[in-house]
Protein backbone atom coordinates (compact mmCIF):
# COMPACT_ATOMS: atom_id res chain seq x y z
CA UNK A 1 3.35 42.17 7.58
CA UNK A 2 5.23 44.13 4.56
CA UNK A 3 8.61 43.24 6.66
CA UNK A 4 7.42 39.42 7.02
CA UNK A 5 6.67 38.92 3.13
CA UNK A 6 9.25 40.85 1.67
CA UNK A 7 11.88 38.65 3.61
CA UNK A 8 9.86 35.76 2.50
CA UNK A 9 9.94 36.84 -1.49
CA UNK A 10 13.76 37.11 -1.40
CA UNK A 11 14.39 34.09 0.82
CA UNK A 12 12.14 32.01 -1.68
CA UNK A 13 14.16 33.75 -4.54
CA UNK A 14 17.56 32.71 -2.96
CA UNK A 15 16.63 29.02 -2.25
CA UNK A 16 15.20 28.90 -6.20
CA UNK A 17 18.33 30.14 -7.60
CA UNK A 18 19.80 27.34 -5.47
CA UNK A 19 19.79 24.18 -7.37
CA UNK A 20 19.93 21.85 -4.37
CA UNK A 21 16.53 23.03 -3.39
CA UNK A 22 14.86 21.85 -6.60
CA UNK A 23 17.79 18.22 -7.04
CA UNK A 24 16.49 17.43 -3.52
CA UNK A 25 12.86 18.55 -3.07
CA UNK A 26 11.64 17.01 -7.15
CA UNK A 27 14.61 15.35 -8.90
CA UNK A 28 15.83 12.87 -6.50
CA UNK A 29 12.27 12.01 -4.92
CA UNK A 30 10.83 11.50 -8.37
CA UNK A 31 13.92 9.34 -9.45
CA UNK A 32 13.56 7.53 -6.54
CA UNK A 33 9.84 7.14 -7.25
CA UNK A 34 10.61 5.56 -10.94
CA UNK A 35 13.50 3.12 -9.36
CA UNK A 36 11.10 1.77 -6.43
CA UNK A 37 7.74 1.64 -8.86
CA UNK A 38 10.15 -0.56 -11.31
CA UNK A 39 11.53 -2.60 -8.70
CA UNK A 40 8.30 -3.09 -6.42
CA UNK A 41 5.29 -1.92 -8.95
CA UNK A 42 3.96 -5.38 -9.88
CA UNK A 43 4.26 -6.84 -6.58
CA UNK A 44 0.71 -6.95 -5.53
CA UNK A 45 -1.04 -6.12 -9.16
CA UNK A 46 0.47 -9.54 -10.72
CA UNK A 47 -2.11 -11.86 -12.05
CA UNK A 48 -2.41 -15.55 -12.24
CA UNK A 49 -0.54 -17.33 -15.17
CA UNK A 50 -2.45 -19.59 -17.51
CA UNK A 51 -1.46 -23.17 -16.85
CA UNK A 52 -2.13 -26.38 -18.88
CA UNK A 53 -4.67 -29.25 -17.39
CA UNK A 54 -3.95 -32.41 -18.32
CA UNK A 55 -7.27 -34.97 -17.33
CA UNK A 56 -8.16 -38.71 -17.07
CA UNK A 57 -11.32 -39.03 -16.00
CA UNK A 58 -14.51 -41.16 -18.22
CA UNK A 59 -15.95 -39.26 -20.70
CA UNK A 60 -19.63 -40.08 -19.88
CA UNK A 61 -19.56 -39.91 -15.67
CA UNK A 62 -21.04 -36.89 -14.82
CA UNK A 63 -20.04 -34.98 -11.99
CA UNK A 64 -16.53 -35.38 -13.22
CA UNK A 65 -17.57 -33.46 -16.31
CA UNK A 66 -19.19 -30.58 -13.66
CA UNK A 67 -15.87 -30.76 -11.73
CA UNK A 68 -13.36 -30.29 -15.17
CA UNK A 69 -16.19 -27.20 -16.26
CA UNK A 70 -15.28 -25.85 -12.65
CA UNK A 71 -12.00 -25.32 -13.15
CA UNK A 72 -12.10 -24.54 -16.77
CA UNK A 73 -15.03 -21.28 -15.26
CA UNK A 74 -11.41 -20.21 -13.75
CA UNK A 75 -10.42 -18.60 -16.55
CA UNK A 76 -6.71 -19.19 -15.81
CA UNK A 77 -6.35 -22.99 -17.09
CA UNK A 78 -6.38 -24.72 -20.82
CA UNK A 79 -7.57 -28.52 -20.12
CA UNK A 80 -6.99 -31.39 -22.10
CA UNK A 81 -8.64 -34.46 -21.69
CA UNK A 82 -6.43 -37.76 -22.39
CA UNK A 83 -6.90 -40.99 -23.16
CA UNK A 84 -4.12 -42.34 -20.64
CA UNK A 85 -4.85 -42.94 -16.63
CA UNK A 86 -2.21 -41.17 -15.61
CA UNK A 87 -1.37 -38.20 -16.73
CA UNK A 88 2.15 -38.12 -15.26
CA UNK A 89 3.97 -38.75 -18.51
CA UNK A 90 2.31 -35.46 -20.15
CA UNK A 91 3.14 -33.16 -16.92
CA UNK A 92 7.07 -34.48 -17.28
CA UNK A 93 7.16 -33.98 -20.52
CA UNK A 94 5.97 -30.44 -20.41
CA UNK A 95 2.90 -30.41 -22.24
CA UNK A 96 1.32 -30.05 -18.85
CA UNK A 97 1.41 -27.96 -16.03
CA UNK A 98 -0.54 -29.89 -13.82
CA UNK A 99 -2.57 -33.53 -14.06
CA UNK A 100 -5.72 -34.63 -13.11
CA UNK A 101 -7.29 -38.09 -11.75
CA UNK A 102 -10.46 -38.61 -11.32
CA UNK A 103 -11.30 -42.42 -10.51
CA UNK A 104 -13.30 -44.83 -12.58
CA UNK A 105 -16.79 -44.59 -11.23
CA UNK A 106 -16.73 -41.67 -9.94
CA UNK A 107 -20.27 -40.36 -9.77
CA UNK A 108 -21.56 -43.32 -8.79
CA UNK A 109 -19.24 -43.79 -5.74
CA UNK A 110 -20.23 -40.06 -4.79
CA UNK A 111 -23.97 -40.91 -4.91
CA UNK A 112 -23.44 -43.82 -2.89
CA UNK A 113 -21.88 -42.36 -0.18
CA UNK A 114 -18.18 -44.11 -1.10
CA UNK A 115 -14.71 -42.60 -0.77
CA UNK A 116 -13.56 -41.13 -4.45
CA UNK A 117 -10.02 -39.37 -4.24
CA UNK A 118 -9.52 -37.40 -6.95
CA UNK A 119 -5.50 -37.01 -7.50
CA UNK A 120 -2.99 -34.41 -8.79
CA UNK A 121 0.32 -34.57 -10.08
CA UNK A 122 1.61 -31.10 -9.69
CA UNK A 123 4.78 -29.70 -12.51
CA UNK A 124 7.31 -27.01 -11.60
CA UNK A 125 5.36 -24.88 -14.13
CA UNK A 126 2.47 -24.83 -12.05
CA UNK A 127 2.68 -22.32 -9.69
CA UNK A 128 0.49 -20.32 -7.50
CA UNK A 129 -2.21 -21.13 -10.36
CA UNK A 130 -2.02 -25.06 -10.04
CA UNK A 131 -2.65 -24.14 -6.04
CA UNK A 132 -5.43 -22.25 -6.54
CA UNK A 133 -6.71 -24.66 -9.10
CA UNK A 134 -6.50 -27.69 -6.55
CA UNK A 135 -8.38 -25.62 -4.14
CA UNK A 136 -11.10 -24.89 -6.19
CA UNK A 137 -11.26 -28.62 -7.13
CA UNK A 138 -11.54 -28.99 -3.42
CA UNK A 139 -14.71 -27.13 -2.86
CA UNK A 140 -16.08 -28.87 -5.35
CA UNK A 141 -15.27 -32.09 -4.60
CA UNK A 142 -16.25 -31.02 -1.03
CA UNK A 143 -19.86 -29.79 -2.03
CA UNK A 144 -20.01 -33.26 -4.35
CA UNK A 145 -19.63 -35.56 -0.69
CA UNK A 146 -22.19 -33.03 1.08
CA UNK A 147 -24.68 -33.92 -1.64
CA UNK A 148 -24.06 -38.16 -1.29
CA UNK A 149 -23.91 -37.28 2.49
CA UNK A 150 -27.69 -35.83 2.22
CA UNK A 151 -28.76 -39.08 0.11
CA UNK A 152 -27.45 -41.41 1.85
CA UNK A 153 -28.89 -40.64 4.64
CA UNK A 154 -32.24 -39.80 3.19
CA UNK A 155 -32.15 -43.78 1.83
CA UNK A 156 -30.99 -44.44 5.27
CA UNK A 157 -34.27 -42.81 6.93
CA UNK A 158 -36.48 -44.92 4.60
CA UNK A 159 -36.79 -42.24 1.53
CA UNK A 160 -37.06 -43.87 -1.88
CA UNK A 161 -34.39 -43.32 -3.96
CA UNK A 162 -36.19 -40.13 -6.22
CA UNK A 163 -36.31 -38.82 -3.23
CA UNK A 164 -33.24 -38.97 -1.93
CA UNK A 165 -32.16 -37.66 -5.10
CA UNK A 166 -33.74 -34.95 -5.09
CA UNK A 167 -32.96 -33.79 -1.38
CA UNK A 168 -29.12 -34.24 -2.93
CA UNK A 169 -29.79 -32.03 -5.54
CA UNK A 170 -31.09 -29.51 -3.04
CA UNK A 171 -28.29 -29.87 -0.82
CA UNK A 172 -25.76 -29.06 -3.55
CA UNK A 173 -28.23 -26.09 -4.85
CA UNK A 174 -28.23 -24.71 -1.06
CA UNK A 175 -24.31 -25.14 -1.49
CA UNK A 176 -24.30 -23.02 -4.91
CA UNK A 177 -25.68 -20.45 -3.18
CA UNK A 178 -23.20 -19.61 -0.71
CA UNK A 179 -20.47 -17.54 -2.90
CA UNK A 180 -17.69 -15.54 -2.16
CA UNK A 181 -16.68 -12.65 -3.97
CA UNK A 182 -13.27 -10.78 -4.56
CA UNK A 183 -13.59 -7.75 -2.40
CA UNK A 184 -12.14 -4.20 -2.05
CA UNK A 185 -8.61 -3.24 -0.18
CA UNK A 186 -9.41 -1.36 3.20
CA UNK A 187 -9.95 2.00 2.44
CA UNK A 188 -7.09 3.04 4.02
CA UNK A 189 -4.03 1.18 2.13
CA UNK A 190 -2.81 2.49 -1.18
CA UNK A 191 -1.82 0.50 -3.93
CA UNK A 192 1.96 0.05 -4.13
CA UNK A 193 3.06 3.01 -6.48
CA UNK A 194 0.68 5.19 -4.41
CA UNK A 195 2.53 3.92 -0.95
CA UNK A 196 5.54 4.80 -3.14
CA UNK A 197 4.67 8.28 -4.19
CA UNK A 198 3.24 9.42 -0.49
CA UNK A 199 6.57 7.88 0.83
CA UNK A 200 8.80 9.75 -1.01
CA UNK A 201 6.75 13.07 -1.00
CA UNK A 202 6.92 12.36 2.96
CA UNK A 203 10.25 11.71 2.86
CA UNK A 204 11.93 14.56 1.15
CA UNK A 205 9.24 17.14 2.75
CA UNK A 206 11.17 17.20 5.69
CA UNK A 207 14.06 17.71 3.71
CA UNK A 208 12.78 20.71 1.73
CA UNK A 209 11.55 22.72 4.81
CA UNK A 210 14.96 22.59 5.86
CA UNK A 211 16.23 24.90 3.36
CA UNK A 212 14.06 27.36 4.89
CA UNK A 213 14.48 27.30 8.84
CA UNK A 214 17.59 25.78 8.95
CA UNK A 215 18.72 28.74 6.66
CA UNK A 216 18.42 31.02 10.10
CA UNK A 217 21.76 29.10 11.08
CA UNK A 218 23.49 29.81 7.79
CA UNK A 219 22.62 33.31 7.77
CA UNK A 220 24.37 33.31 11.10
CA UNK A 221 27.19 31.77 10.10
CA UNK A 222 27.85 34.49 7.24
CA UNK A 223 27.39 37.06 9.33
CA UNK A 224 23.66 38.13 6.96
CA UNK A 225 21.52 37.26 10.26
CA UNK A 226 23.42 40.36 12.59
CA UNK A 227 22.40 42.51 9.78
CA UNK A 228 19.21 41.78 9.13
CA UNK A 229 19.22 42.41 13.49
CA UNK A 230 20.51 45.72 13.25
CA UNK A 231 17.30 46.76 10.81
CA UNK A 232 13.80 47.90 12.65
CA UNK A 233 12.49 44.64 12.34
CA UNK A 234 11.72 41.84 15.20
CA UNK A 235 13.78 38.86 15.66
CA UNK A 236 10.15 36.70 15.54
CA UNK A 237 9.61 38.25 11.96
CA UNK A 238 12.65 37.01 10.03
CA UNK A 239 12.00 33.62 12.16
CA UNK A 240 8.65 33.37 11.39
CA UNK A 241 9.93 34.79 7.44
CA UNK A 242 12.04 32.14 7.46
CA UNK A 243 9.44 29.40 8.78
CA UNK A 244 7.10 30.76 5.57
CA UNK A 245 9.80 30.15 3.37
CA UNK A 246 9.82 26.52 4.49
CA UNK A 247 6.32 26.70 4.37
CA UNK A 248 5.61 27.71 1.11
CA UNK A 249 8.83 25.28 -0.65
CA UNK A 250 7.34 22.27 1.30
CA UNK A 251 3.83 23.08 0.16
CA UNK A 252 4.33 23.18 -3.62
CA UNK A 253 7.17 20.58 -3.53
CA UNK A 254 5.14 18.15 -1.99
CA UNK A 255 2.31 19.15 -4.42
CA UNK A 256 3.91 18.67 -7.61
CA UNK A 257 5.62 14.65 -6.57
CA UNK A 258 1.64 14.01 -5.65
CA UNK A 259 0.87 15.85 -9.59
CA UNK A 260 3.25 14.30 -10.97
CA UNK A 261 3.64 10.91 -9.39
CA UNK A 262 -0.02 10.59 -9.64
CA UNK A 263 0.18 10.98 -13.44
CA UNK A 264 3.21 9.20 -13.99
CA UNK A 265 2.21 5.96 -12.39
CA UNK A 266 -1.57 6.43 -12.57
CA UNK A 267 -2.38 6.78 -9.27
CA UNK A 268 -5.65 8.20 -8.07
CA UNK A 269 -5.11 10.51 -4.77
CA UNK A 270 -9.20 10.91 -4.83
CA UNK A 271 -10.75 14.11 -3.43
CA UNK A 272 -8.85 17.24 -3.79
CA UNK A 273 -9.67 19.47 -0.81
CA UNK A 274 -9.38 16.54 1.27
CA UNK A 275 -5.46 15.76 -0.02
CA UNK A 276 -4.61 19.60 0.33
CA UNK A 277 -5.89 19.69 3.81
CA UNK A 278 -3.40 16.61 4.65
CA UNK A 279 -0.42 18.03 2.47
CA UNK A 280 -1.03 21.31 4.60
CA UNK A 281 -0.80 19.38 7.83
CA UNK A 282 2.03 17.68 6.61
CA UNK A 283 4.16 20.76 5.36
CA UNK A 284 3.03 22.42 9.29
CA UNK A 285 4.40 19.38 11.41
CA UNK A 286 7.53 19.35 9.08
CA UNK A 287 7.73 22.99 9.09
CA UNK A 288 7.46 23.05 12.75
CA UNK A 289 10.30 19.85 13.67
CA UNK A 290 12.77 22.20 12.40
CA UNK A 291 12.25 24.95 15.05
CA UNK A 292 13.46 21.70 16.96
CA UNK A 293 16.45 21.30 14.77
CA UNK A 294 17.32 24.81 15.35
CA UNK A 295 17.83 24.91 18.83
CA UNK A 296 19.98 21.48 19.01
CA UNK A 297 22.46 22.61 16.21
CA UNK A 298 25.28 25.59 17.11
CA UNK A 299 26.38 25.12 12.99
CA UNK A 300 24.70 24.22 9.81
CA UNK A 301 26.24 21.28 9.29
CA UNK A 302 25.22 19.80 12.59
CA UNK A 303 21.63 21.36 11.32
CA UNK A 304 21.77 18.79 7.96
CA UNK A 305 22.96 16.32 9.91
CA UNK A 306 20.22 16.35 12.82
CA UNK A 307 17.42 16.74 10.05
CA UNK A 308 18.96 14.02 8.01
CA UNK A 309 18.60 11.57 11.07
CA UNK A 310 15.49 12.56 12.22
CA UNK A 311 13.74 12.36 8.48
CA UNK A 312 15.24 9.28 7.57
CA UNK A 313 13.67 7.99 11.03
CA UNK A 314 10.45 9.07 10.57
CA UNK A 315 10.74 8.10 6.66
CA UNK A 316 11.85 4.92 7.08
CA UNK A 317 9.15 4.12 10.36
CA UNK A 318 6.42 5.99 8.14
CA UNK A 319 6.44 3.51 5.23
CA UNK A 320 8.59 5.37 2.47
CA UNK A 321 10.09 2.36 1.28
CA UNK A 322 7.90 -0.37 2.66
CA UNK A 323 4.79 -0.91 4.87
CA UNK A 324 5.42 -1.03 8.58
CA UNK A 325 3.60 -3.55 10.26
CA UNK A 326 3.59 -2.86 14.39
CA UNK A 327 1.21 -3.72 17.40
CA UNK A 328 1.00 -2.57 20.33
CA UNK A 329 2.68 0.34 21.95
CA UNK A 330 5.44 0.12 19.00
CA UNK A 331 2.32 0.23 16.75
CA UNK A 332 0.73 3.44 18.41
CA UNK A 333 4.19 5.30 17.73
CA UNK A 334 3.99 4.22 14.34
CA UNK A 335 0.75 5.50 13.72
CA UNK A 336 1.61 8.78 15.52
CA UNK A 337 4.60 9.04 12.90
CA UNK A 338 3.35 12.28 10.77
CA UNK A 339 4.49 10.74 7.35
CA UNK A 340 2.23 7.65 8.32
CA UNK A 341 -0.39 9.38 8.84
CA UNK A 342 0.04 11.45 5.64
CA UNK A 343 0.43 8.23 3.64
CA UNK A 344 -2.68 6.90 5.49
CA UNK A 345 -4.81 9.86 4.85
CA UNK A 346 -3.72 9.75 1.01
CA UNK A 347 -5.00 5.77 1.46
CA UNK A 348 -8.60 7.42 2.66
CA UNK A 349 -9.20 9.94 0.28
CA UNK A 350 -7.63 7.00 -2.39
CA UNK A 351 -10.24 4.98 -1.34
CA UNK A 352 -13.11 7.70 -1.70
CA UNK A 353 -13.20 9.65 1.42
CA UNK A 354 -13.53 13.01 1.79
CA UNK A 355 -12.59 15.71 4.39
CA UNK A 356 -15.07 14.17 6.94
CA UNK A 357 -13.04 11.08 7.04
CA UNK A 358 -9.58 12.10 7.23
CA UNK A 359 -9.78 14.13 10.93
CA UNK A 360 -7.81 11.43 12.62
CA UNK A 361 -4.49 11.91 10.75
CA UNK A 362 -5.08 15.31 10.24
CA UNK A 363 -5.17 15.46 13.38
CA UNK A 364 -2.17 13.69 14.63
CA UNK A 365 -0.35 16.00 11.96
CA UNK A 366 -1.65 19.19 13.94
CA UNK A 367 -0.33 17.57 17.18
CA UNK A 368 2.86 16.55 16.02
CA UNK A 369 3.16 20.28 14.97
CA UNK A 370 2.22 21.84 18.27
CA UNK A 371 4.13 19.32 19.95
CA UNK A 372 7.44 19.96 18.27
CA UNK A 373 6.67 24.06 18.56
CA UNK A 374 5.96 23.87 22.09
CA UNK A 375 9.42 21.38 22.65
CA UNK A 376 11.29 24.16 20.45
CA UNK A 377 10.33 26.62 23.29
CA UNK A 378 11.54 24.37 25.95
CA UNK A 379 14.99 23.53 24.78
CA UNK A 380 17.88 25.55 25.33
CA UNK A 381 19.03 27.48 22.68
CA UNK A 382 22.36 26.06 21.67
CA UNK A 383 22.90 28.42 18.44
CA UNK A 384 20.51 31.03 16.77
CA UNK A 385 20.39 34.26 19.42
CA UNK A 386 17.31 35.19 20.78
């Protein structure tokens, strides 16, 4: 054990003294993380942008006032009420966004059961707020006709016409009732600077654990690996020194882009047992890929090369730049990815879950691990000696 940690102390002292280690495990993931959140941030936290109502409609009919207070309850809409029928002239001019029409007579067509189109005349300005605004006046409109619907056929069954009034008026109160509210993202999807930062932190883990294995090669190559053979100690101690040393840089690496990326783009990882028990799962199946690399590359090029490959790969198929979408059998190797399951863990604990919730990709990080050790045993050396 002495043997095992003192080779671990100087190899962590050699890879901090080299400056790669810290440009590729922090600076470049964390410059990355600024570019992307700049670029891709405001995606899907934009909000809707005021437009400007122009309306014709008669100042004393009264559903059209209830439809106008409707949309004005939006929140995202100024209205103006004109004197002119058609309010095309104020939407090409500029002053509007968007036009309304609502026909002469209005509530008394709706009450009798009679068709009352209600038109728009839609500006470039309007945007994704002029649709939403001519859906609302939709529903509206929509729960208007299933009021007239109800009294019409109330005065068509032989009801007097209080009556049938107020069976419409219970119709639309029945309709009132029925709401929907904005709801919460799953649980397991993090916002977009949070996919960003468990990306990256993904990402460049599997680069930073290579400075530790992959350093058995280089040690061979300079001739440092036949003398560290010739002392008393095992060949499975300075492996398993080295696979500590990849250990240890992947574990704080990947602990200060969550720190800082978390505080930097304000970004709420949730529970903190339950995100160090998926960053430890994360560092072992990254850890344990490069036994992998090992065996396939004789030199330590072929080594950066191999790991570049296979993290870009799994970085790329795990979401670090963008969401991966896949079904079927394409989707269950997607979700068996390690760095998607690390990013969808961080989405569960995100979203308020603890360590009882996140066995699943905890779990296909542990089996990724013993996979790759147990397919490091099975290929044939092509490099390191025995």
């Amino acid at each position: 054990m002495r043997a095992l940690l003192t080779m671990t102390a100087v190899d962590l002292r050699r890879r901090l003294r080299d400056k790669s280690v810290l440009i590729f495990s922090l600076a470049v993931p964390l410059a990355l993380m600024t570019v992307l959140n700049l670029l891709l941030g405001g995606v899907n936290e934009g909000e809707f942008e005021p437009v400007d109502l122009a309306v014709s409609a008669e100042s004393d009919d009264e559903l059209a006032g209830v439809l106008v207070d409707a949309l004005a309850d939006t929140g995202i809409v100024d209205v103006t009420v004109i004197d002119s029928e058609d309010p095309r002239a104020e939407v090409q001019a500029g002053s509007a966004d968007l036009g309304m029409v609502v026909p002469e007579g209005f509530t008394a067509a709706l009450t009798s059961g009679e068709e009352a189109p209600v038109r728009f005349v839609i500006g470039d300005g309007a945007g994704l707020s002029g649709q939403v605004l001519v859906t609302v006046a939709q529903g509206v409109v929509e729960q208007f006709r299933g009021a007239s619907v109800a009294a019409v056929a109330a005065g068509t069954a032989g009801l007097d016409p209080e009556h049938a009034g107020v069976l419409a008026e219970q119709v639309l109160a029945a309709q009132a009732q029925v709401q929907l509210e904005q709801g919460e993202a799953s649980s397991e999807q993090l916002s977009t600077g949070g996919m960003l930062i468990a990306g990256q932190a993904g990402l460049f883990l599997m680069f930073t654990v290579g400075f530790g294995v992959l350093g058995l090669i280089t040690e061979r190559e300079e001739g440092t690996l036949v003398r560290l053979r010739s002392m008393p100690v095992r060949m499975s101690t300075i492996v398993a020194a080295k696979a500590l040393t990849a250990f240890v840089l992947g574990l704080v690496a990947t602990s200060v882009l969550l720190t800082v990326g978390s505080l930097l783009f304000g970004v709420d990882f949730g529970s903190v047992p339950a995100v160090g028990a998926l960053v430890l799962a994360a560092v072992l199946a990254a850890t344990s890929l490069t036994f992998v690399v090992v065996r396939l590359a004789r030199t330590a090029e072929q080594a950066n090369v191999v790991q570049s490959i296979i993290a870009l790969v799994l970085g790329m198929s795990g979401g670090a730049f963008f969401p991966i979408t896949a079904q079927g059998v394409l989707g269950t190797i997607v979700d068996l990815n390690p760095i998607a399951a690390f990013t969808r863990g961080l989405g569960i604990t995100s979203g308020g879950g603890g360590l009882g919730e996140i066995g699943v990709p905890v779990a296909i990080m542990v089996g990724f691990a013993v996979v790759c050790l147990v397919a490091s045993r099975l290929i044939p050396n092509r490099g390191v000696a025995q």
